[in-house]
Protein backbone atom coordinates (compact mmCIF):
# COMPACT_ATOMS: atom_id res chain seq x y z
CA UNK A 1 19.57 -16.34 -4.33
CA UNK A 2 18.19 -12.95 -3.26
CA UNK A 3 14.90 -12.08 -3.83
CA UNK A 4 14.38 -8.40 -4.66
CA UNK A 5 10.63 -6.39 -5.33
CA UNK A 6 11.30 -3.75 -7.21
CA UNK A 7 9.52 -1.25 -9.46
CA UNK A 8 11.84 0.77 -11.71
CA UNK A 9 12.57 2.38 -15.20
CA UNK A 10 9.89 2.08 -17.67
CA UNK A 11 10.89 2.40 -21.42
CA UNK A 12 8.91 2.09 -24.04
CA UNK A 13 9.46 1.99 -28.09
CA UNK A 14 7.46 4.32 -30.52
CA UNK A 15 4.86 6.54 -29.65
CA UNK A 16 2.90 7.22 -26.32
CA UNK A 17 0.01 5.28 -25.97
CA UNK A 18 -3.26 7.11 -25.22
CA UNK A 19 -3.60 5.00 -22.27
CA UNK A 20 -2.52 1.76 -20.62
CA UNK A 21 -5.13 0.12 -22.90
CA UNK A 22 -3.36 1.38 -25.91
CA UNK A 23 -0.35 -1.25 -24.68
CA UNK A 24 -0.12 -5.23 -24.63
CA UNK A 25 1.75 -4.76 -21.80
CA UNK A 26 3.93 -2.72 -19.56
CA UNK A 27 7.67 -2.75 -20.84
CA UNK A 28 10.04 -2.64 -17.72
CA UNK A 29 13.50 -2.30 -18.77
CA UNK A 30 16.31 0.14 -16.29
CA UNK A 31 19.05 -0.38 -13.94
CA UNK A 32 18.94 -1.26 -10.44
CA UNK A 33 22.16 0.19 -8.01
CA UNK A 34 23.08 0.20 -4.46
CA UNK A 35 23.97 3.04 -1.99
CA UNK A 36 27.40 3.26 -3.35
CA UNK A 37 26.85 3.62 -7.01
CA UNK A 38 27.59 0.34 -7.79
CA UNK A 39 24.87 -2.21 -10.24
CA UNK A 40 23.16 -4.87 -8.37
CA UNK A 41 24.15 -7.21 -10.60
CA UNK A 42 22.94 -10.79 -11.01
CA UNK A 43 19.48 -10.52 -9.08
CA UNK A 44 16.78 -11.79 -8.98
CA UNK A 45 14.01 -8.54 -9.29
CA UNK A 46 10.37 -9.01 -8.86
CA UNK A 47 8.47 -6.31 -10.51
CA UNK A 48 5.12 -4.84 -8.05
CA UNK A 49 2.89 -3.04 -9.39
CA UNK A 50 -0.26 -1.89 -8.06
CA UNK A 51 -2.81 -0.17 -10.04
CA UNK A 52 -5.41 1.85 -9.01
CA UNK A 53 -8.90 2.67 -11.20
CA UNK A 54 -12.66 2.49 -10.74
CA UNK A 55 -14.64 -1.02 -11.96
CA UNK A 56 -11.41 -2.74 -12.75
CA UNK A 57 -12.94 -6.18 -11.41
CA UNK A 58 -16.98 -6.24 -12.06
CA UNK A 59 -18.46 -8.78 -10.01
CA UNK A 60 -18.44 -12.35 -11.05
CA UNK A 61 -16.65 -11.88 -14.29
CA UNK A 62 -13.24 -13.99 -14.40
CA UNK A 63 -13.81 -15.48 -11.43
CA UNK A 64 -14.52 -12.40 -9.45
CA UNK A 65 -16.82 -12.05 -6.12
CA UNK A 66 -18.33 -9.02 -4.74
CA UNK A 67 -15.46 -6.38 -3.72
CA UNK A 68 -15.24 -2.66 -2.92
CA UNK A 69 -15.87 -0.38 -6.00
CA UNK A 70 -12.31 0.40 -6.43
CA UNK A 71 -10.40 -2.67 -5.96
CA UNK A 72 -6.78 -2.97 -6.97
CA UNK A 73 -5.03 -4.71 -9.08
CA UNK A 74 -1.78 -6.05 -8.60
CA UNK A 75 1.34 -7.82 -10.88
CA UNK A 76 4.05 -9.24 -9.66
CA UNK A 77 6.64 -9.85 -12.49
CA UNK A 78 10.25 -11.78 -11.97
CA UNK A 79 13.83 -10.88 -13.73
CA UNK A 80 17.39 -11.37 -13.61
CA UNK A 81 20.25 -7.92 -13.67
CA UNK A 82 22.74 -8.24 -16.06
CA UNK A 83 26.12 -8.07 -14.47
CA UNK A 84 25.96 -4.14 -14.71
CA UNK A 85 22.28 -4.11 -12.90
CA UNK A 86 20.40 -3.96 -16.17
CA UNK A 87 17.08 -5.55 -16.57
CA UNK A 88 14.10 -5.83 -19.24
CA UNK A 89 10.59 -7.53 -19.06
CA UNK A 90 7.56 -7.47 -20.35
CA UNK A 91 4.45 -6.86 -17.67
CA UNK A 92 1.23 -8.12 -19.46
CA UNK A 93 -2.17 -6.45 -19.06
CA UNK A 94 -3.26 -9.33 -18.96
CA UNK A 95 -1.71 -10.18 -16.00
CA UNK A 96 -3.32 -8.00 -13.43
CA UNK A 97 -5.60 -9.84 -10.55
CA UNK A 98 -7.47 -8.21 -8.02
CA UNK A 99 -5.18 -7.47 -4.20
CA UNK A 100 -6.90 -8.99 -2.40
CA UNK A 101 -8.20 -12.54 -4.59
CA UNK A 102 -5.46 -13.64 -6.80
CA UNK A 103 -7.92 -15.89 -8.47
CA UNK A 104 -10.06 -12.76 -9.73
CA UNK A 105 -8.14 -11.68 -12.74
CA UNK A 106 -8.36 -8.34 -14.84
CA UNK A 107 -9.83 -8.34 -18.35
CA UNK A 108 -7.08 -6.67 -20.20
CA UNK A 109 -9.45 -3.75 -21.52
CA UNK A 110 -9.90 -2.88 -17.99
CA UNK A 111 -6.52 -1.04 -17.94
CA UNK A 112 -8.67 1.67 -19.84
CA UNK A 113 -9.73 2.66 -16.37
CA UNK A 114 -6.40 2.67 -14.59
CA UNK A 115 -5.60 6.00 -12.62
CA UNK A 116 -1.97 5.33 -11.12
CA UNK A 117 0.05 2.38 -11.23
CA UNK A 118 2.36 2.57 -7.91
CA UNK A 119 5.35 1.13 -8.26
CA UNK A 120 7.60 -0.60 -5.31
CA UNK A 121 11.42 -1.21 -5.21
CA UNK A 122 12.48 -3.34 -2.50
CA UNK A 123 15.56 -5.83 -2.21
CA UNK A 124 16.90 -7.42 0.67
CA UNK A 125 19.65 -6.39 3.09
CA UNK A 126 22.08 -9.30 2.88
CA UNK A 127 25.88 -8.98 2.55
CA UNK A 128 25.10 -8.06 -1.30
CA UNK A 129 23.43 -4.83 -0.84
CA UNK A 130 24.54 -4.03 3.26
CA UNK A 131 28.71 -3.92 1.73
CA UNK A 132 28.12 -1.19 -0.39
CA UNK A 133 25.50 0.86 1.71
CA UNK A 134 27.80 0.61 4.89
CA UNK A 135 30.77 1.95 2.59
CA UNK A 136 28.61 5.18 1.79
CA UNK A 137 27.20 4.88 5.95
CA UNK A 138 29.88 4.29 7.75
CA UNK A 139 29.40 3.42 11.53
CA UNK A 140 30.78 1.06 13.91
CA UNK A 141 27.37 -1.17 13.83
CA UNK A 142 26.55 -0.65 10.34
CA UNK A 143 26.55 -4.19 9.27
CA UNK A 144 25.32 -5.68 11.84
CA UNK A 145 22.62 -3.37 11.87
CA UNK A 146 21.80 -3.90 8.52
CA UNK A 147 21.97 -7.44 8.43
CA UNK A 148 20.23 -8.90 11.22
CA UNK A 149 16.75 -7.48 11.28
CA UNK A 150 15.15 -8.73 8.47
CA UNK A 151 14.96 -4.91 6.31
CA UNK A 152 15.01 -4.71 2.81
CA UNK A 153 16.16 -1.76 1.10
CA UNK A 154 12.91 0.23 -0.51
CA UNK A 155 12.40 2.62 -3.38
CA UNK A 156 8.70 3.45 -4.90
CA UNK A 157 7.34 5.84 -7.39
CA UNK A 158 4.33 6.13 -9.24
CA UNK A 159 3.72 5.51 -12.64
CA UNK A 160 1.15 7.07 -15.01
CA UNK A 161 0.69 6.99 -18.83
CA UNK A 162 2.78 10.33 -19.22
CA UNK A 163 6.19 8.45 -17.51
CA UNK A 164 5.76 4.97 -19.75
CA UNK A 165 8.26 6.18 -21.73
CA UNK A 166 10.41 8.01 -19.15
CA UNK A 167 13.68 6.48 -17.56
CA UNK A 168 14.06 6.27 -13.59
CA UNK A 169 17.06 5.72 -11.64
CA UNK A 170 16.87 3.13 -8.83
CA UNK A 171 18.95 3.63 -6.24
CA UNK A 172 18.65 1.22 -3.11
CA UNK A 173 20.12 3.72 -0.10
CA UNK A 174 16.86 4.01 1.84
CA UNK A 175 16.35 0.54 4.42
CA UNK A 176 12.46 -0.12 5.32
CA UNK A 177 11.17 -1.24 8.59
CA UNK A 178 12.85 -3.91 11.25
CA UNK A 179 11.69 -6.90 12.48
CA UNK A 180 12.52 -7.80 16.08
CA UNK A 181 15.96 -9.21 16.90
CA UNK A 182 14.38 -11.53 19.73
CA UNK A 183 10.81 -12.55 19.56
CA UNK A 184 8.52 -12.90 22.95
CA UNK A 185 6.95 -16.04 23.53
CA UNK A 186 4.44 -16.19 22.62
CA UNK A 187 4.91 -14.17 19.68
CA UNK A 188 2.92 -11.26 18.65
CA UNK A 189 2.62 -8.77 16.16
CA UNK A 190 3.46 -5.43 16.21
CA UNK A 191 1.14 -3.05 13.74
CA UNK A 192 2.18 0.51 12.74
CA UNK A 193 1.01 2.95 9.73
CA UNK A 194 2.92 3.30 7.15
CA UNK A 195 3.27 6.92 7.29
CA UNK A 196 5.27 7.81 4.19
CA UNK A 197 2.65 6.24 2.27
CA UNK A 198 -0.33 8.26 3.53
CA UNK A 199 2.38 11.58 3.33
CA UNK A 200 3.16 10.73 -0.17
CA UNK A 201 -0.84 10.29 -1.35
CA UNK A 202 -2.40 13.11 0.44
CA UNK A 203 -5.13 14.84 -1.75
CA UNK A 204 -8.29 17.11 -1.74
CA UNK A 205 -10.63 15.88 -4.07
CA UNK A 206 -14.43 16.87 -5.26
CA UNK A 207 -16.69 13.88 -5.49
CA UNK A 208 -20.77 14.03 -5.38
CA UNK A 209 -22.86 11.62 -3.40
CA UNK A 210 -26.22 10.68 -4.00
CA UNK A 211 -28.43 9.47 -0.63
CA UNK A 212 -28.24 5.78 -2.00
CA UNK A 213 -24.39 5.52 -2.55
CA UNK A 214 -23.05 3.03 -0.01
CA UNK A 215 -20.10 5.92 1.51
CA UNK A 216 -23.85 7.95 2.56
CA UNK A 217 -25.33 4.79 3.95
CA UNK A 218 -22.24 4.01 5.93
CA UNK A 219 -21.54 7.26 7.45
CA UNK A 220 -18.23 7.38 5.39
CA UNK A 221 -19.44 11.54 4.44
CA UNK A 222 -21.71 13.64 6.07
CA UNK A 223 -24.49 13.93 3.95
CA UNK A 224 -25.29 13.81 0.12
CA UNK A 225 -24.15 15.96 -1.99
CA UNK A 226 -20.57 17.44 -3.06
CA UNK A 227 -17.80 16.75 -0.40
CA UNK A 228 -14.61 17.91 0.26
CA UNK A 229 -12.74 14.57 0.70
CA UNK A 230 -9.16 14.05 2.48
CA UNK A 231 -7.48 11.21 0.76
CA UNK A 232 -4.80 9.21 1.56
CA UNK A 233 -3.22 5.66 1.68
CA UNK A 234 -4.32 3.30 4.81
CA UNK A 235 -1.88 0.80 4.70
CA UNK A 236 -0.64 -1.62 7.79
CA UNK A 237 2.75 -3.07 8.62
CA UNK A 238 3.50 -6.02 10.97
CA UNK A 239 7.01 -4.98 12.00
CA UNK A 240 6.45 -7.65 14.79
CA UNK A 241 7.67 -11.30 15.13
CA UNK A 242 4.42 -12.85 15.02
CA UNK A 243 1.52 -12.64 12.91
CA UNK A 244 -2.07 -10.89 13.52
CA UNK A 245 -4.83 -13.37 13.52
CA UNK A 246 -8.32 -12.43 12.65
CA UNK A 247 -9.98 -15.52 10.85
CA UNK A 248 -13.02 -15.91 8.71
CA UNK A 249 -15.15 -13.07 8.93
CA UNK A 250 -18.72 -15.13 9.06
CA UNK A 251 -20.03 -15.72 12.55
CA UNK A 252 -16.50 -13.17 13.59
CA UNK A 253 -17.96 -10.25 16.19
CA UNK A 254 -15.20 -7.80 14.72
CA UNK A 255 -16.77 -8.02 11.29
CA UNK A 256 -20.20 -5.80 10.57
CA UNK A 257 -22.01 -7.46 7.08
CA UNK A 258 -22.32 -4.22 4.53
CA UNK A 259 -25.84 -4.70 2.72
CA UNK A 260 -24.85 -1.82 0.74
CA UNK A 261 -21.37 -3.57 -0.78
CA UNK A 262 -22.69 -7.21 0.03
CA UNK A 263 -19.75 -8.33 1.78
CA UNK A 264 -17.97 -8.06 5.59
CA UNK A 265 -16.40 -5.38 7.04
CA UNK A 266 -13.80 -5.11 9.15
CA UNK A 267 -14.68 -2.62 12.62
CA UNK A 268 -12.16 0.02 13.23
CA UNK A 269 -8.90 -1.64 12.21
CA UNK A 270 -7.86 1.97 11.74
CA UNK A 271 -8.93 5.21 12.82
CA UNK A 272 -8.25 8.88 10.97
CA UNK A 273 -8.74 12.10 13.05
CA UNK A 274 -8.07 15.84 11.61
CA UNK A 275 -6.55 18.33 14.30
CA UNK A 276 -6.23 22.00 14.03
CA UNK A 277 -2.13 23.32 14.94
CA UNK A 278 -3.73 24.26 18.85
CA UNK A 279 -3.94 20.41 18.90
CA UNK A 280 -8.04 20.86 18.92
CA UNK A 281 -9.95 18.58 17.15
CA UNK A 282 -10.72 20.40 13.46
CA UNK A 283 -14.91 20.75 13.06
CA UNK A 284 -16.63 20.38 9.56
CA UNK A 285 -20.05 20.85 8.30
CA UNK A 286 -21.20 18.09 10.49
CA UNK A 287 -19.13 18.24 13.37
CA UNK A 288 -15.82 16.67 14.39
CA UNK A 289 -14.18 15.41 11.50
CA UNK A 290 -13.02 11.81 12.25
CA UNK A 291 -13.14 8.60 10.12
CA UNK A 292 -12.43 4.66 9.77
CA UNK A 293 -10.88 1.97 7.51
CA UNK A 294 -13.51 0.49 5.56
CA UNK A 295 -11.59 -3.26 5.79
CA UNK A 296 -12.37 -5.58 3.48
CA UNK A 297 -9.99 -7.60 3.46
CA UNK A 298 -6.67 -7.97 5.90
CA UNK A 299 -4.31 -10.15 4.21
CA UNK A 300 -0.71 -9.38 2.75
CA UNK A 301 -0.42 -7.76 -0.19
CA UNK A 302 3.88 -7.17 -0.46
CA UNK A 303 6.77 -8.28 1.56
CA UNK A 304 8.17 -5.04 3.19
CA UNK A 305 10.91 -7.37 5.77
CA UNK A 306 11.91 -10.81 6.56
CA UNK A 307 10.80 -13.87 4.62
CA UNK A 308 7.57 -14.99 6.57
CA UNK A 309 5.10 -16.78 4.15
CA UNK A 310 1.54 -15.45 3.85
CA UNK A 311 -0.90 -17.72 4.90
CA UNK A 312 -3.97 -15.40 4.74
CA UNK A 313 -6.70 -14.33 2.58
CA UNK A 314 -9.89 -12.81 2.71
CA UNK A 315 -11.53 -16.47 3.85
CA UNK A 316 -8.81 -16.05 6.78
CA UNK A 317 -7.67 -12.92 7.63
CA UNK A 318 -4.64 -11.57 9.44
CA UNK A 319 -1.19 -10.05 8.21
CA UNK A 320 1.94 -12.73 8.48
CA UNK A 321 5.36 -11.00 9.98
CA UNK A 322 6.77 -8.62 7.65
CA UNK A 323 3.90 -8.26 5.21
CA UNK A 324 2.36 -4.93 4.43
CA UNK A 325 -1.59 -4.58 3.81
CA UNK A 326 -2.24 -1.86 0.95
CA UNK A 327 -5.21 0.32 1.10
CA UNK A 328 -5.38 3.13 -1.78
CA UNK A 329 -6.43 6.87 -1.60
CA UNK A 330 -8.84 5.53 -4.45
CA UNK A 331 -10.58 3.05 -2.37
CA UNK A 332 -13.89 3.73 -0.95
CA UNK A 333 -14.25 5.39 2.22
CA UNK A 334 -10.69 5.81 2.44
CA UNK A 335 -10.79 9.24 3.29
CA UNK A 336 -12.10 11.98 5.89
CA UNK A 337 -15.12 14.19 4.85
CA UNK A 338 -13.40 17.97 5.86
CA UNK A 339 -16.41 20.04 3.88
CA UNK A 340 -16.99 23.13 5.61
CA UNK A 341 -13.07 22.85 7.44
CA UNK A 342 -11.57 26.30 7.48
CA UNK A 343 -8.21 26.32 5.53
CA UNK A 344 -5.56 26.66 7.39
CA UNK A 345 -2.69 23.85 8.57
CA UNK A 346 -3.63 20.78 10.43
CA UNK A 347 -2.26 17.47 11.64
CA UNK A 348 -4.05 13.79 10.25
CA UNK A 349 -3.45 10.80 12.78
CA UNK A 350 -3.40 7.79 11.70
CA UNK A 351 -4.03 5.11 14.07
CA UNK A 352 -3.76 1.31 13.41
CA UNK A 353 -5.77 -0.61 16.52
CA UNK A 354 -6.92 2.18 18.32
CA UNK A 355 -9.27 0.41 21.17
CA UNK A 356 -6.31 -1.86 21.10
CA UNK A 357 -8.56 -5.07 20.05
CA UNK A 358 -5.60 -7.50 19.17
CA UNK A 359 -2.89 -8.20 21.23
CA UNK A 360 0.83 -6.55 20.34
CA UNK A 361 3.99 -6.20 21.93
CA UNK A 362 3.68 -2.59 21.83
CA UNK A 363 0.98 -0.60 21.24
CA UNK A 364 3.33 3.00 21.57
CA UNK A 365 4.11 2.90 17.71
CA UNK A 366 0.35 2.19 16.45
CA UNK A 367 0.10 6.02 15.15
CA UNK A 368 1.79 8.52 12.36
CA UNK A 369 1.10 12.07 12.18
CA UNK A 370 1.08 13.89 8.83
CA UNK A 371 0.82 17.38 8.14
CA UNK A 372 -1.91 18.40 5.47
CA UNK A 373 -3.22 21.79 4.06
CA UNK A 374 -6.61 22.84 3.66
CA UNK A 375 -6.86 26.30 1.28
């Protein structure tokens, strides 16, 4: 049976809660169609939903260790269409874990604290969902394009406590990335940015530092103080036909032990640098503006192609074929410090593996550039 992710129309009865916390749970009820109009009907849908919020997971309470100070939480919820495409379920506060430790689960009054909830749609392209887009599509490879590389059709949104009771179309017409048709031997990943996620979260924020918070001690701003902070989504995709490997992080030379957050870090799995429209590098307060992914944690957090299992965790790291490591513009350090930039246009490079420390089969896709403005 085909396995869909999907994050869709959210209804709910009687009056707007004040917040998530003001809800049991997260009623999911809408209609799912393909490219052509027609209901994906008799499917199995997986709800994802990945919230984002500040102390959602306070160390060692429900099981939780140590993690960064804005740790997501994430719900994965299964239904069945009607034979029009229909669906209803309930998603219970309750019900959230932490990313990156499904054992570390969310006290429900936690949801208090939620910013965003992003949502994911995803279903797979099989002969179900492939007949109707190549009817809309039409080429002479259509099918067999859409068929044989392991995509699945994608659709996300965000949700906040303003849209719980507003309806969303889900139409599947949009096909996420490709795994390889033929896979080297040995076989090796292949890591690129997901770009439309760190488009699609771009913000300037305000946020004050004092000398002992752990972004000042880590270099991830400039200096105490207010900063002018670039956000955006760092999130990995292994669009390759073997996994990256990185292992346990104790006794691992790419990991650097944070005093500060009392847990490993993760060296440079991803770079950010800010460039002005003459392709020169853009200069701050403090120089060259240019950042790093504060990794915690490299594992899988949702299946964006193919069916790979996911065999890793924080104990042992890596990212299994197909599987897509999240990151949030909420997260700490998961931003670049442009206080004191002159406004104006620029260009933000992302770069997954920059000094090229694990092996590929092609290191020419390992960068996205997104437009940003600074006023």
């Amino acid at each position: 049976m085909k396995r869909l992710i999907l994050a869709a129309l959210f209804l709910a009865c009687g009056e707007r809660p004040p917040s998530f916390a003001g809800l049991a749970s997260i009623p999911l009820r809408g209609t799912a169609i393909y490219a052509d109009g027609t209901p994906a009907a008799n499917d199995v849908i997986e709800f994802s939903l990945l919230a984002d919020g500040k102390d959602l997971f306070p160390a060692y309470v429900n099981g939780c260790s140590p993690g960064d100070d804005h740790a997501q939480a994430l719900q994965v919820v299964a239904v069945v269409t009607t034979r029009n495409g229909a669906f209803s379920v309930n998603a219970p506060l309750a019900g959230f874990v932490r990313a990156t430790d499904p054992t570390c689960s969310m006290a429900s009054a936690a949801a208090a604290r939620f910013s965003r909830i992003d949502v994911r749609a995803q279903t797979d392209a099989d002969f179900g969902s492939c007949l109707p887009y190549c009817r809309k599509y039409r080429s002479d490879s259509c099918y067999a394009d859409c068929v044989g590389q392991g995509q699945k059709f994608v659709w996300t949104s965000s949700l906040t406590t303003a849209d719980v009771d507003t309806p969303r179309a889900i139409l599947f017409e949009k096909l996420g990335p490709a795994l390889p048709g033929t896979t080297p031997s040995p076989a090796l990943p292949d890591l690129i940015v997901d770009g439309e996620a760190a488009r699609n979260s771009a913000e300037l924020t305000q946020d004050t530092f004092s000398p002992v918070d752990c972004a000042v001690q880590e270099g991830c701003v400039g200096a105490p103080g207010t900063r002018t902070l670039l956000r955006f989504d760092g999130d990995i995709v292994n669009v390759g036909g073997g996994d990256l490997q990185i292992g346990s992080p104790e006794n691992n030379p790419l990991f650097q032990w944070s005093e500060c957050h009392k847990h490993y870090h993760l060296q440079e799995i991803m770079t950010f640098e800010l460039f002005d429209q003459t392709g020169a590098p853009a200069i701050g307060d403090t120089g060259r503006v240019v950042g790093r992914k504060q990794g915690f944690c490299i594992e899988g957090v949702e299946q964006v192609a193919g069916n790979s299992p996911d065999l890793y965790d924080c104990r042992n790291q890596g990212l299994a074929s197909g599987w897509e490591d999240i990151y949030g513009a909420s997260l700490n350090c998961q931003w670049l410090d442009v206080t004191g930039v002159p406004g104006g246009d620029y260009t933000l490079r992302v770069t997954v593996n920059a000094s090229r420390t694990f092996p590929e089969s092609d290191f020419d896709n390992d960068s996205e550039l997104i437009p940003v403005s600074i006023p």
